[in-house]
C-alpha atoms as a PDB file:
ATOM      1  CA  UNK A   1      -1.105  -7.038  -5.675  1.00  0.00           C
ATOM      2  CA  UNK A   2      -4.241  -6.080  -7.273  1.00  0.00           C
ATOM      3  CA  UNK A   3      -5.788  -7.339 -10.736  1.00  0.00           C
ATOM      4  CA  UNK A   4      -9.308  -7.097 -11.955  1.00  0.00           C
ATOM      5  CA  UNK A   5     -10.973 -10.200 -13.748  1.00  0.00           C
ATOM      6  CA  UNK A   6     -14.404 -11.105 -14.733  1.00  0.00           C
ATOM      7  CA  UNK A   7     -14.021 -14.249 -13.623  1.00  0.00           C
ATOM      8  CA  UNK A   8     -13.708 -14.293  -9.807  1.00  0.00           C
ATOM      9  CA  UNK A   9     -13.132 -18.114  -9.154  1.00  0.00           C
ATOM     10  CA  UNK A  10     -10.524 -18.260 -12.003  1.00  0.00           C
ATOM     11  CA  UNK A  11      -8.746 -14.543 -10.935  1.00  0.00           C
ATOM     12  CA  UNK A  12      -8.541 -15.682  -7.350  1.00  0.00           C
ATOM     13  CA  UNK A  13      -6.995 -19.146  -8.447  1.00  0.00           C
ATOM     14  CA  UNK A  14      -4.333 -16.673 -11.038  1.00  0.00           C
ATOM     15  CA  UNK A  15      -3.226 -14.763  -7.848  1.00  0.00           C
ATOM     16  CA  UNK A  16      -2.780 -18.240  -6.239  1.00  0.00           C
ATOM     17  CA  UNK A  17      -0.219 -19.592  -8.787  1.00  0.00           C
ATOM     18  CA  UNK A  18       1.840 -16.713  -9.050  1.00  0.00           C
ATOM     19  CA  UNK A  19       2.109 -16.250  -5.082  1.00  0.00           C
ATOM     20  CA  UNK A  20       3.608 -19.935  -5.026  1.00  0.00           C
ATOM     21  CA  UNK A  21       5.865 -19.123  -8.103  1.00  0.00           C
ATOM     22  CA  UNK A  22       6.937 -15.828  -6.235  1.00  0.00           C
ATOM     23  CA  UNK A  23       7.716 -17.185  -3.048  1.00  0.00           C
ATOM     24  CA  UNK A  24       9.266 -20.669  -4.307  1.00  0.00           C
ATOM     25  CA  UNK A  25      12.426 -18.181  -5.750  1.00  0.00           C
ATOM     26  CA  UNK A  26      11.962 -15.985  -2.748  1.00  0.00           C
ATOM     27  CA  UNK A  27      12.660 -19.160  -1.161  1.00  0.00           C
ATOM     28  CA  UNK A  28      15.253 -20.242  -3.711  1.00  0.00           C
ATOM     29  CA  UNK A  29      17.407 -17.422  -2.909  1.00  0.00           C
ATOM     30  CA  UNK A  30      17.180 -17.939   0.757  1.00  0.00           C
ATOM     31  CA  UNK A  31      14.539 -15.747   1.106  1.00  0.00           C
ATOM     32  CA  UNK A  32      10.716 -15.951   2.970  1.00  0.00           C
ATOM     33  CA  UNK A  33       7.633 -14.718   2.280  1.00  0.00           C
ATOM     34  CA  UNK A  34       4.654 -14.152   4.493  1.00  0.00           C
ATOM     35  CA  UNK A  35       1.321 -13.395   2.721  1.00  0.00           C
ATOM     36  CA  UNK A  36      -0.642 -11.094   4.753  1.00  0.00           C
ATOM     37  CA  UNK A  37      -4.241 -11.796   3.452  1.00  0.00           C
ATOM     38  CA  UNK A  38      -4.896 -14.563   0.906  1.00  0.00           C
ATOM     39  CA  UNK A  39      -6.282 -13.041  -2.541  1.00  0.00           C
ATOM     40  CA  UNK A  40      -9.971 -12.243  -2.592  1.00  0.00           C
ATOM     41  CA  UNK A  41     -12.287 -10.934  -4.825  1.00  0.00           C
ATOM     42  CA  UNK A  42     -13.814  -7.695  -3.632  1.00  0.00           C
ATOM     43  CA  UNK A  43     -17.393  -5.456  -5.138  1.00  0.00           C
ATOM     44  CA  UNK A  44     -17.081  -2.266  -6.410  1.00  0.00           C
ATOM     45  CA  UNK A  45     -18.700  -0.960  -2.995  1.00  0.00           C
ATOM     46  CA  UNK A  46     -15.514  -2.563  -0.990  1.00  0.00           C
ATOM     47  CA  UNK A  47     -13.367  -0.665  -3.791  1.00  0.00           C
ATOM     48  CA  UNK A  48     -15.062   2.592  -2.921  1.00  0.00           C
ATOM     49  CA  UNK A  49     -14.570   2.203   0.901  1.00  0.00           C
ATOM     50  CA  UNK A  50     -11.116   1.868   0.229  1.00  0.00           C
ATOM     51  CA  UNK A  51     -10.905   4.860  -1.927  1.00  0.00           C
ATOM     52  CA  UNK A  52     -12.441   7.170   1.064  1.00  0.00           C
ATOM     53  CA  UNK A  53     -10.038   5.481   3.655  1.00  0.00           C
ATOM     54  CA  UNK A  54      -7.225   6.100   1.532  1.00  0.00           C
ATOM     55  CA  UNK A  55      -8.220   9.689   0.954  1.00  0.00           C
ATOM     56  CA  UNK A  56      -8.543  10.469   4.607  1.00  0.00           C
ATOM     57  CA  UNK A  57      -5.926   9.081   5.671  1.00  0.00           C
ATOM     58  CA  UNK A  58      -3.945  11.201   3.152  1.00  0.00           C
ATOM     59  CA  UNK A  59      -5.953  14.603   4.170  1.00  0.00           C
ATOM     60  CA  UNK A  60      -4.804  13.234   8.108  1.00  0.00           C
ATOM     61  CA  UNK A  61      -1.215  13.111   6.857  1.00  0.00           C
ATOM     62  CA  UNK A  62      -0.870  16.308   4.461  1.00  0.00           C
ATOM     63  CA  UNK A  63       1.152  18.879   5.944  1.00  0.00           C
ATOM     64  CA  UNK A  64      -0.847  21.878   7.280  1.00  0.00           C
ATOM     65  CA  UNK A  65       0.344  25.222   8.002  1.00  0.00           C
ATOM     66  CA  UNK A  66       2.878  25.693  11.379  1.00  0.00           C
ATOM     67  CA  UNK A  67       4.005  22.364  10.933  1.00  0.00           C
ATOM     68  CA  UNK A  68       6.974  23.249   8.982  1.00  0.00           C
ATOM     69  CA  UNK A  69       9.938  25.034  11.698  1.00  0.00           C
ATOM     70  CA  UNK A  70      10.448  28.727  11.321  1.00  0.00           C
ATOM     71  CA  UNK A  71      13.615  28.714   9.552  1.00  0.00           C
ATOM     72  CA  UNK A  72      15.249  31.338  11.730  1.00  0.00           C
ATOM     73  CA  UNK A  73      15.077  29.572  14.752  1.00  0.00           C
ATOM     74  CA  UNK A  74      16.822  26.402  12.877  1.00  0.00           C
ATOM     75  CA  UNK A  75      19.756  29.111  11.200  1.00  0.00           C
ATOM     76  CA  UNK A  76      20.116  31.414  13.669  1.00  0.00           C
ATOM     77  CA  UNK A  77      19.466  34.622  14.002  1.00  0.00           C
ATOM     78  CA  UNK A  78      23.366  35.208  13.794  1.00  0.00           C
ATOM     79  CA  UNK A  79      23.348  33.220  10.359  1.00  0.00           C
ATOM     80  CA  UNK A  80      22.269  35.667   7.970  1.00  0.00           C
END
């Protein structure tokens, strides 16, 4: 969940409120929830790091040429 505010004190205690509201009808429904890292207010600079990690990590993942099979060797050369 992300959200910007100007206020960091008041956008932090916003994220609180509607975690507890989320997970008490998570839990209502028989459901659980498990928050992985409490909300936090992060600087620009921490929202550029995370913009470079993200875009390596997606440059790591894109395909690259050879890894796709050659397409006769999945048909057949009989297939035609």
């Amino acid at each position: 969940m992300v959200t910007h505010s100007l206020d960091k004190a008041g956008g932090i205690e916003t994220l609180e409120k509607a975690i507890a509201v989320i997970e008490e009808n998570i839990k209502r429904a028989g459901g659980g929830l498990t928050v992985k890292m409490k909300p936090r207010a992060v600087s620009e600079t921490d929202d550029l790091e995370l913009a470079q990690l993200m875009a390596k990590v997606e440059r790591e993942n894109a395909e690259v040429s050879g890894d796709e099979e050659d397409e006769e060797a999945i048909a057949g050369p009989d297939d035609d």
